[in-house]
N, C-alpha and C. Protein backbone atom coordinates (compact mmCIF):
# COMPACT_ATOMS: atom_id res chain seq x y z
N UNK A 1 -17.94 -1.01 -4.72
CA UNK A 1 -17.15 -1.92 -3.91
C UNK A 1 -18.08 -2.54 -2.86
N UNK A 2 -17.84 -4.13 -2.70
CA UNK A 2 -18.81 -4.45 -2.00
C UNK A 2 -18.32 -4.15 -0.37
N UNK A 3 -19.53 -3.86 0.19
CA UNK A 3 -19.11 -3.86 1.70
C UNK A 3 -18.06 -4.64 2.63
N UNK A 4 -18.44 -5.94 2.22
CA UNK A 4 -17.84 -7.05 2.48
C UNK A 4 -16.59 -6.75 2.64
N UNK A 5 -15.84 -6.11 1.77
CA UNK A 5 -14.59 -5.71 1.00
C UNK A 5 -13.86 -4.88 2.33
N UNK A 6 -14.11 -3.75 1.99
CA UNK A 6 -14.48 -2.59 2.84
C UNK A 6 -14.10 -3.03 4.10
N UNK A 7 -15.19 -4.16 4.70
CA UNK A 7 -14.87 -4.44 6.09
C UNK A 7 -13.59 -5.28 6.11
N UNK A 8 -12.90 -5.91 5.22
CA UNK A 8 -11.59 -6.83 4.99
C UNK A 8 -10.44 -5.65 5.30
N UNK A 9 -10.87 -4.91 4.08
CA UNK A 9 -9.75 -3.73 4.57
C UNK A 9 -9.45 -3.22 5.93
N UNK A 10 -10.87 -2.56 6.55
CA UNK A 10 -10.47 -2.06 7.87
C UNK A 10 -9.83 -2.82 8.66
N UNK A 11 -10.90 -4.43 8.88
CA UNK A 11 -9.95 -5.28 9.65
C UNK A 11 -8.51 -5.62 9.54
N UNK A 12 -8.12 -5.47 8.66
CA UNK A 12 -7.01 -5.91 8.37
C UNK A 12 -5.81 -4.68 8.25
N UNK A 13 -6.22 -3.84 8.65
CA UNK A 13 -5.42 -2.35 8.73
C UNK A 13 -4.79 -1.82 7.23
N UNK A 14 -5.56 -2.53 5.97
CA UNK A 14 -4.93 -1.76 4.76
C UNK A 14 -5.71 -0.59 4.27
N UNK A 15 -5.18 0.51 3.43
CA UNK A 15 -5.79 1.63 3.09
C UNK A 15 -5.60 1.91 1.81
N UNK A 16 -5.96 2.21 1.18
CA UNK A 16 -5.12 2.79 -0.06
C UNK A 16 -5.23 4.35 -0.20
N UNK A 17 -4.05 4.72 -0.39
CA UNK A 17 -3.01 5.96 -0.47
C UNK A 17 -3.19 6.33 -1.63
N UNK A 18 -3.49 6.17 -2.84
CA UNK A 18 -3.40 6.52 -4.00
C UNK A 18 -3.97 5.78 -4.87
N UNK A 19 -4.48 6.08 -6.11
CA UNK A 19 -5.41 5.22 -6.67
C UNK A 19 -5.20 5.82 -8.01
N UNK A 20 -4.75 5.16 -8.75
CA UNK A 20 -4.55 5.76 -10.47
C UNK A 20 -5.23 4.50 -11.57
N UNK A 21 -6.21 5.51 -12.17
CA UNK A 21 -7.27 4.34 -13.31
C UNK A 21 -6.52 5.22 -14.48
N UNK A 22 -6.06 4.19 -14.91
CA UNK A 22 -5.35 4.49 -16.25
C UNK A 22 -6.17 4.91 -17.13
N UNK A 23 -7.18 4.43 -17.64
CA UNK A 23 -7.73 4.82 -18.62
C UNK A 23 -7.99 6.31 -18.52
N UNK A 24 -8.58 6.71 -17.82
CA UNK A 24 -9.19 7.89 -17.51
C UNK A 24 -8.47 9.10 -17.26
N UNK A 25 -7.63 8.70 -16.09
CA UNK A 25 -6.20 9.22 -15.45
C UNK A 25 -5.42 9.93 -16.32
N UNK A 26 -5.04 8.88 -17.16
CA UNK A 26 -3.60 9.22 -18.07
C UNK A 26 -3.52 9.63 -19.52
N UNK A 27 -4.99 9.69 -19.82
CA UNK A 27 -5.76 9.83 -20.95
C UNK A 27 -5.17 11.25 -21.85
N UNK A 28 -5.16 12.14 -20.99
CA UNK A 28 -5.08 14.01 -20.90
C UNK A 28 -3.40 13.91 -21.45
N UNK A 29 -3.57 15.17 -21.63
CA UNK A 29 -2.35 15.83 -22.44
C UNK A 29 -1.51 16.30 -20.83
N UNK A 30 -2.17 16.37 -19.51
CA UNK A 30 -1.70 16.84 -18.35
C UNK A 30 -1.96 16.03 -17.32
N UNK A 31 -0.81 14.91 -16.88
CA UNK A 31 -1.10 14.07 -15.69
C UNK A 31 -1.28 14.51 -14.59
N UNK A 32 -1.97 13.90 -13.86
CA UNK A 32 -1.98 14.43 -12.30
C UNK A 32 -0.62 13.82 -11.47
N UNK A 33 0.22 14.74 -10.61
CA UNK A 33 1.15 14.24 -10.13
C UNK A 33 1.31 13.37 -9.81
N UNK A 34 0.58 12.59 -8.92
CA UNK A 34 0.67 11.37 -8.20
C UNK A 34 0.83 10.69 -9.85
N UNK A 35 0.27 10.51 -10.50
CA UNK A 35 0.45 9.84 -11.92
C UNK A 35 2.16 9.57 -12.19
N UNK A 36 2.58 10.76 -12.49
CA UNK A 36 3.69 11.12 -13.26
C UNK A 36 4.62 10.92 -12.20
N UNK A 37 4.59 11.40 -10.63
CA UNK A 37 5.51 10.89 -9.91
C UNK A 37 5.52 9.06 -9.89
N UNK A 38 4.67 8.38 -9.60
CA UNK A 38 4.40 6.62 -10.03
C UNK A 38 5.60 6.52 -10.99
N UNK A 39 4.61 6.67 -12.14
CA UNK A 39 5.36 6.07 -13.13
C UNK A 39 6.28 6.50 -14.01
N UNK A 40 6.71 8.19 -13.46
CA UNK A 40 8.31 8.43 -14.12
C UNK A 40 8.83 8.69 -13.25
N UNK A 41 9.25 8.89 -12.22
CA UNK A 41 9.47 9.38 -10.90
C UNK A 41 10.32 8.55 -9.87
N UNK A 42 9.49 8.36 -8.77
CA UNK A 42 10.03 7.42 -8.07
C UNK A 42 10.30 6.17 -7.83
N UNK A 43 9.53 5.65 -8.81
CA UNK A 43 10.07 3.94 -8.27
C UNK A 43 9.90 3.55 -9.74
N UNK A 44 10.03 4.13 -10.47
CA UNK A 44 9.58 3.19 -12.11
C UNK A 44 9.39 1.87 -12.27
N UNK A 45 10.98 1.56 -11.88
CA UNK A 45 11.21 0.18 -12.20
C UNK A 45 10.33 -0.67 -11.10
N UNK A 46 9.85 -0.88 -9.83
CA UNK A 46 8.94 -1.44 -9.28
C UNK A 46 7.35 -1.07 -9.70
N UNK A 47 7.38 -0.18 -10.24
CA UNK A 47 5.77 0.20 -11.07
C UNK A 47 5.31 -0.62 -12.01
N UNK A 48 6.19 -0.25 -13.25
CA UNK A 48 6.16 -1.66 -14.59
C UNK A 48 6.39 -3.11 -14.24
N UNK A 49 7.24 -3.37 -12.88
CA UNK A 49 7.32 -4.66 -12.63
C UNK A 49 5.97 -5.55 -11.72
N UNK A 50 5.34 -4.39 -11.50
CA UNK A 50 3.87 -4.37 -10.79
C UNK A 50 2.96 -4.30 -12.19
N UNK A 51 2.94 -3.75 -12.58
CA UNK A 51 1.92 -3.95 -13.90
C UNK A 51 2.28 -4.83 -14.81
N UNK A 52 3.59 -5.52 -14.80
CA UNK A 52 3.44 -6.87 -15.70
C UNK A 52 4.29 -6.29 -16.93
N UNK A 53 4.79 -5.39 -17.66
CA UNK A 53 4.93 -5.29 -18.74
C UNK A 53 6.55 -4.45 -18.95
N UNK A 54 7.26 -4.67 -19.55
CA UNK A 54 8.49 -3.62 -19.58
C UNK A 54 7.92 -2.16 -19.86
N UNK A 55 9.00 -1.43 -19.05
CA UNK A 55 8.75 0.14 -19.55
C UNK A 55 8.73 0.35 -21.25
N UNK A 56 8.52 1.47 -21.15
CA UNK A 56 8.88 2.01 -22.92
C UNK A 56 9.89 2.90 -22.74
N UNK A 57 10.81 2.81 -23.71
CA UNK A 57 11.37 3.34 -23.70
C UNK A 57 12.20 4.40 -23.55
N UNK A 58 11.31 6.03 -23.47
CA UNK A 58 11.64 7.00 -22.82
C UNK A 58 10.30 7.37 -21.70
N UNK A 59 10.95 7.22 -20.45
CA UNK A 59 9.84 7.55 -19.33
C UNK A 59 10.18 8.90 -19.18
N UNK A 60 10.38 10.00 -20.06
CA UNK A 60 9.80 11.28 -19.74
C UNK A 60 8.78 12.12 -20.42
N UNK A 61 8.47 11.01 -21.34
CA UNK A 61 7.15 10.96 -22.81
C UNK A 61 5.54 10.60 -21.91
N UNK A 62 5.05 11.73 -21.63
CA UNK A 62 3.97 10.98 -20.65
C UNK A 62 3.09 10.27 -22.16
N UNK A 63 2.83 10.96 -23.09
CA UNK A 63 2.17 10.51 -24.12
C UNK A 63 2.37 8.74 -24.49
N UNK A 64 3.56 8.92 -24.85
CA UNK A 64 4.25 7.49 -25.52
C UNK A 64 4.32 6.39 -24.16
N UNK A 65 4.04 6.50 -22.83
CA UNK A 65 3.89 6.11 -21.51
C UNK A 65 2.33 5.68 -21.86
N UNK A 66 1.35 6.53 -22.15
CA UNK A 66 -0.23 6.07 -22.07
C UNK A 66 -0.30 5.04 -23.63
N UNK A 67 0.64 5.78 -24.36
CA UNK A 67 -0.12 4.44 -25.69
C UNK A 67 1.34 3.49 -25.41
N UNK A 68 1.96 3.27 -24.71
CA UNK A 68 2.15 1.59 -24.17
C UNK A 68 1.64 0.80 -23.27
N UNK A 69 0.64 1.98 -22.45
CA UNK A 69 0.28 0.88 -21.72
C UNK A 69 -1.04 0.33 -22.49
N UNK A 70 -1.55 1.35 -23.41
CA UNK A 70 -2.84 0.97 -23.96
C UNK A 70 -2.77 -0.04 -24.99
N UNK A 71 -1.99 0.11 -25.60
CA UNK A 71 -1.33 -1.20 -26.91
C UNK A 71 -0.73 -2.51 -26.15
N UNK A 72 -0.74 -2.31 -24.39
CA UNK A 72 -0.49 -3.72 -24.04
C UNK A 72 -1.60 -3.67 -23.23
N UNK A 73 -2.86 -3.48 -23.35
CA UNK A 73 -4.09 -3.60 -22.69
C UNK A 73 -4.05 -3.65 -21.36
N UNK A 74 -3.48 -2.77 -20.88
CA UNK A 74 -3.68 -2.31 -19.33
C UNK A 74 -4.29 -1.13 -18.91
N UNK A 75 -5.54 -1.64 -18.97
CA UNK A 75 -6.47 -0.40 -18.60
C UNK A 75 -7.20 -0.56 -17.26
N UNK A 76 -6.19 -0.77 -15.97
CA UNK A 76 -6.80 -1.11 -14.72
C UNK A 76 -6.52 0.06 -14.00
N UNK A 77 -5.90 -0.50 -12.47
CA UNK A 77 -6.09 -0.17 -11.38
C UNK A 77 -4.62 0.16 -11.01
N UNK A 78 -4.14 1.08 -10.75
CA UNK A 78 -2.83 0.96 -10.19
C UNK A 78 -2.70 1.79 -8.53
N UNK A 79 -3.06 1.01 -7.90
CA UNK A 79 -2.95 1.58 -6.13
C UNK A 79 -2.00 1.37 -5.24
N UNK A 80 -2.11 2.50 -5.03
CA UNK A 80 -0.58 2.42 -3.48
C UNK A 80 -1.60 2.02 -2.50
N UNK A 81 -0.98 1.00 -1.78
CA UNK A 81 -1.68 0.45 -0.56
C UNK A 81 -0.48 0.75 0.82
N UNK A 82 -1.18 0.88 2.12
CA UNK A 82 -0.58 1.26 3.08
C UNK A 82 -0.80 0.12 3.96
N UNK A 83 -0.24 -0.61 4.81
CA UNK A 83 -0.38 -1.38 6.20
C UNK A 83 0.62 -0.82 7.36
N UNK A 84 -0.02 -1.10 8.63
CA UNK A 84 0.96 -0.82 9.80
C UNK A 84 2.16 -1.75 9.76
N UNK A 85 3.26 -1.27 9.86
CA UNK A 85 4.73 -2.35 10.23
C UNK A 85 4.03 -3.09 11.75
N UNK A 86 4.45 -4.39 11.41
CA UNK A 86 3.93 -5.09 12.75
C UNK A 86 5.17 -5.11 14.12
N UNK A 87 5.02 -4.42 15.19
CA UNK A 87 5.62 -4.53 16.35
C UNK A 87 5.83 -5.14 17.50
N UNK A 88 7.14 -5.50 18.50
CA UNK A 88 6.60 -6.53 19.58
C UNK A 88 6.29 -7.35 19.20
N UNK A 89 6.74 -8.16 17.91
CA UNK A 89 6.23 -9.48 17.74
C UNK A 89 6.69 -10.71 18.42
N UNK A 90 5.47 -12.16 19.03
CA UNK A 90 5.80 -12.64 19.28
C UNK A 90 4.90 -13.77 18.71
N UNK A 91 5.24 -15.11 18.85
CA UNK A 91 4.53 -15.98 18.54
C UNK A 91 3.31 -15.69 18.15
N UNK A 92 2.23 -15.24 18.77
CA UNK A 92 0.75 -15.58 18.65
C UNK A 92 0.07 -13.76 18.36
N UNK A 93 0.99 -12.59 18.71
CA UNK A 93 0.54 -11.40 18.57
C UNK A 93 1.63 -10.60 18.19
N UNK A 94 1.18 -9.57 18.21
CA UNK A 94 2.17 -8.23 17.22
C UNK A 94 0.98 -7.17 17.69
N UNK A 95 2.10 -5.88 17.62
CA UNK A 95 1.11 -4.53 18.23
C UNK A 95 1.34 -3.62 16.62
N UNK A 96 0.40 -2.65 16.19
CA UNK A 96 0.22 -2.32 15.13
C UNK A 96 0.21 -0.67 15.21
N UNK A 97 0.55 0.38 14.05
CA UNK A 97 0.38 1.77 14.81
C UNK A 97 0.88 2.31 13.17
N UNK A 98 -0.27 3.17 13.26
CA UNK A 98 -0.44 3.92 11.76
C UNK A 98 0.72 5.12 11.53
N UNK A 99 1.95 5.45 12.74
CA UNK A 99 3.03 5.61 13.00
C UNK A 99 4.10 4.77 11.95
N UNK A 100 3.62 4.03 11.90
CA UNK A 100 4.99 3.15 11.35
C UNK A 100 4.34 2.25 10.14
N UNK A 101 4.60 2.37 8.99
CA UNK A 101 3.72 1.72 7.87
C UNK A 101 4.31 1.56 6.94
N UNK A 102 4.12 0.55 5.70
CA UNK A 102 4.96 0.21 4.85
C UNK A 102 3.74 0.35 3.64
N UNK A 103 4.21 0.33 2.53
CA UNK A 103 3.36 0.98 0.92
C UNK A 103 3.89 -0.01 0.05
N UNK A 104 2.92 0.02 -1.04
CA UNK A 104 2.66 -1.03 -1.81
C UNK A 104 2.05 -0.54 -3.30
N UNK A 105 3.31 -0.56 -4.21
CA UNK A 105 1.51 -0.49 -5.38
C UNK A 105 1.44 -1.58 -6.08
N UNK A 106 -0.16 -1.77 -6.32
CA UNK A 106 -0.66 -3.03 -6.81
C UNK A 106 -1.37 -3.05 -7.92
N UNK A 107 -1.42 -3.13 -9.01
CA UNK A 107 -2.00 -3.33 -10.66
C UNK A 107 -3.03 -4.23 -10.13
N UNK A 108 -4.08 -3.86 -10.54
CA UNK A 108 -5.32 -5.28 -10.75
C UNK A 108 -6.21 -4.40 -12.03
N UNK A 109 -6.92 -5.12 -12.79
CA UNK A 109 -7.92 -5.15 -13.75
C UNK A 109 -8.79 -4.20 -13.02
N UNK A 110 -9.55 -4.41 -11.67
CA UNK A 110 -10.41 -3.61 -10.89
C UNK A 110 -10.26 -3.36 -9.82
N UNK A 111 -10.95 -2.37 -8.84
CA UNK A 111 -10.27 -1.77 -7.67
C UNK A 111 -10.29 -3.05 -6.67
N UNK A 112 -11.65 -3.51 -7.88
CA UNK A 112 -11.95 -4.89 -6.19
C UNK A 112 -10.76 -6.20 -6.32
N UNK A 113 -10.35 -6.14 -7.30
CA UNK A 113 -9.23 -6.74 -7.64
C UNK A 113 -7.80 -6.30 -6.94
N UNK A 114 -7.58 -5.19 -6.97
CA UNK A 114 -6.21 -4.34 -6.18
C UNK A 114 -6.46 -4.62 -4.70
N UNK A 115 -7.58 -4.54 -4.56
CA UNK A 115 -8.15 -4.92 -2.95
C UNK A 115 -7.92 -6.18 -2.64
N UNK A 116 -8.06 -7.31 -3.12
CA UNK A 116 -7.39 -8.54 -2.63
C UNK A 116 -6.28 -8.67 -2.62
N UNK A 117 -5.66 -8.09 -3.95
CA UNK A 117 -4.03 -8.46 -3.90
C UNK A 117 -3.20 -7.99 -2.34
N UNK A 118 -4.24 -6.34 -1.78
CA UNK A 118 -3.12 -5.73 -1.16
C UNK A 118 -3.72 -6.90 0.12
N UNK A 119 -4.63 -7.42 -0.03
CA UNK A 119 -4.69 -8.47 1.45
C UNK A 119 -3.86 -9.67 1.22
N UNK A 120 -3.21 -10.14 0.01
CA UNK A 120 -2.78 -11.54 0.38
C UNK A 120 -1.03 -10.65 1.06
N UNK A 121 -1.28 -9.55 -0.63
CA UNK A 121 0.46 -9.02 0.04
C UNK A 121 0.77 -8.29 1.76
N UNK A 122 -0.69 -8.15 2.47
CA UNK A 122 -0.56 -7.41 3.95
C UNK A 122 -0.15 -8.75 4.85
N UNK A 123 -1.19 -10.27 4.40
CA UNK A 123 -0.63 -11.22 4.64
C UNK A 123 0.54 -11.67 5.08
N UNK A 124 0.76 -11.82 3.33
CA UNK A 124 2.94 -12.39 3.19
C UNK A 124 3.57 -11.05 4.04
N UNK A 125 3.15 -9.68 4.06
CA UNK A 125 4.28 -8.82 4.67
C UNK A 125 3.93 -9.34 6.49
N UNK A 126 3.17 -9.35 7.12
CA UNK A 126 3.22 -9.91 8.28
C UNK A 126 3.69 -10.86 8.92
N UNK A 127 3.71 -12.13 8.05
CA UNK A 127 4.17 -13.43 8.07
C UNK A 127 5.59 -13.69 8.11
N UNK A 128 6.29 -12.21 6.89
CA UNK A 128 7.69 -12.63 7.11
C UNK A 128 8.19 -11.79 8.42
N UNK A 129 7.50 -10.67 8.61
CA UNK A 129 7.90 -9.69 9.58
C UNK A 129 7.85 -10.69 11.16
N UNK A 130 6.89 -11.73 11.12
CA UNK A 130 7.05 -12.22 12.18
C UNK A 130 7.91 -13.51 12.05
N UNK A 131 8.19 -14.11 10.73
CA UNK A 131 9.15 -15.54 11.04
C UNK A 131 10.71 -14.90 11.06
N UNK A 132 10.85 -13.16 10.33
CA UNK A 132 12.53 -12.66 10.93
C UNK A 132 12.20 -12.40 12.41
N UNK A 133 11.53 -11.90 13.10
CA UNK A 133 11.43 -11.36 14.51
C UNK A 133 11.56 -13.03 15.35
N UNK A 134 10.84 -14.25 14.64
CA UNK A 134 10.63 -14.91 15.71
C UNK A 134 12.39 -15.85 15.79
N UNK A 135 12.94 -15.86 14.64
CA UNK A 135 14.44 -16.29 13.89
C UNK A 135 15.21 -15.67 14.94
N UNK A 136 14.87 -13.99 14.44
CA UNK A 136 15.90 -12.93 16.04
C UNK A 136 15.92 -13.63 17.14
N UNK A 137 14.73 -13.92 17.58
CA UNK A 137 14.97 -14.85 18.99
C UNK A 137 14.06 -13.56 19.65
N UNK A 138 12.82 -12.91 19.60
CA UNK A 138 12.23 -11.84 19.54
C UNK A 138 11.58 -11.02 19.42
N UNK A 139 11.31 -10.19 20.17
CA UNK A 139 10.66 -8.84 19.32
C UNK A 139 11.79 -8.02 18.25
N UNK A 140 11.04 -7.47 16.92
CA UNK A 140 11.19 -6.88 16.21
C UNK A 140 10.30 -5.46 15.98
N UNK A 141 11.18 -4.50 15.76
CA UNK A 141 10.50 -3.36 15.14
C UNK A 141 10.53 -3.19 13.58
């Protein structure tokens, strides 16, 4: 990962929380939790709608889960990304606090790829957090 990168992230208060490479990852006869919680678990339906492709059919088949995603050539990146909820917003500033944070997972081809997406999406999540707060007539938490 280039440095460059790296420094986008910090500045910009994103992290990533979790990091699942399919290929490698999901390969085994035994997922690693974070795996199996993703993508049979807790949010399914925002997982597959993040990776682009309908589920298969039974999500308690971790097997028949790895050869759909492999027969629809998704052999990337699937990362939970973290940002601070923006606070006190007003026109021109907002106060930030690793207290209060909102998650994200993001499919890209490569990590450096998942890494931009979660900056345009830390972007759009700031942008709306401040045009409802500034609508309120306000600060927003």
């Amino acid at each position: 990962m280039k440095e460059a990168m790296i420094d986008m992230m910090f500045e910009n208060n994103v992290r990533a929380e979790a990091i699942i490479h399919i290929p490698t990852m999901l390969a085994q006869d035994a997922w690693p939790d974070i795996a199996r919680e993703a993508l049979m678990e807790d949010e399914p339906d925002r997982i597959w709608e993040e990776i682009g492709i309908e589920p298969p059919y039974d999500l308690d088949d971790e097997g028949l889960i790895f050869e759909h995603l492999t027969d629809n050539r998704k052999f990337g990146y699937l990362v939970k990304f973290a940002t601070p909820v923006p606070q006190d917003i007003t026109a021109d500033s907002h106060r930030l606090s690793w207290g209060y944070y909102s998650m994200k997972w993001i499919y890209a081809e490569s990590y450096e790829q998942a890494c931009e997406k979660a900056l345009d999406w830390r972007q759009e999540f700031i942008d709306r957090r401040r045009e409802k707060a500034l609508a309120e007539g306000g600060d927003s938490d």
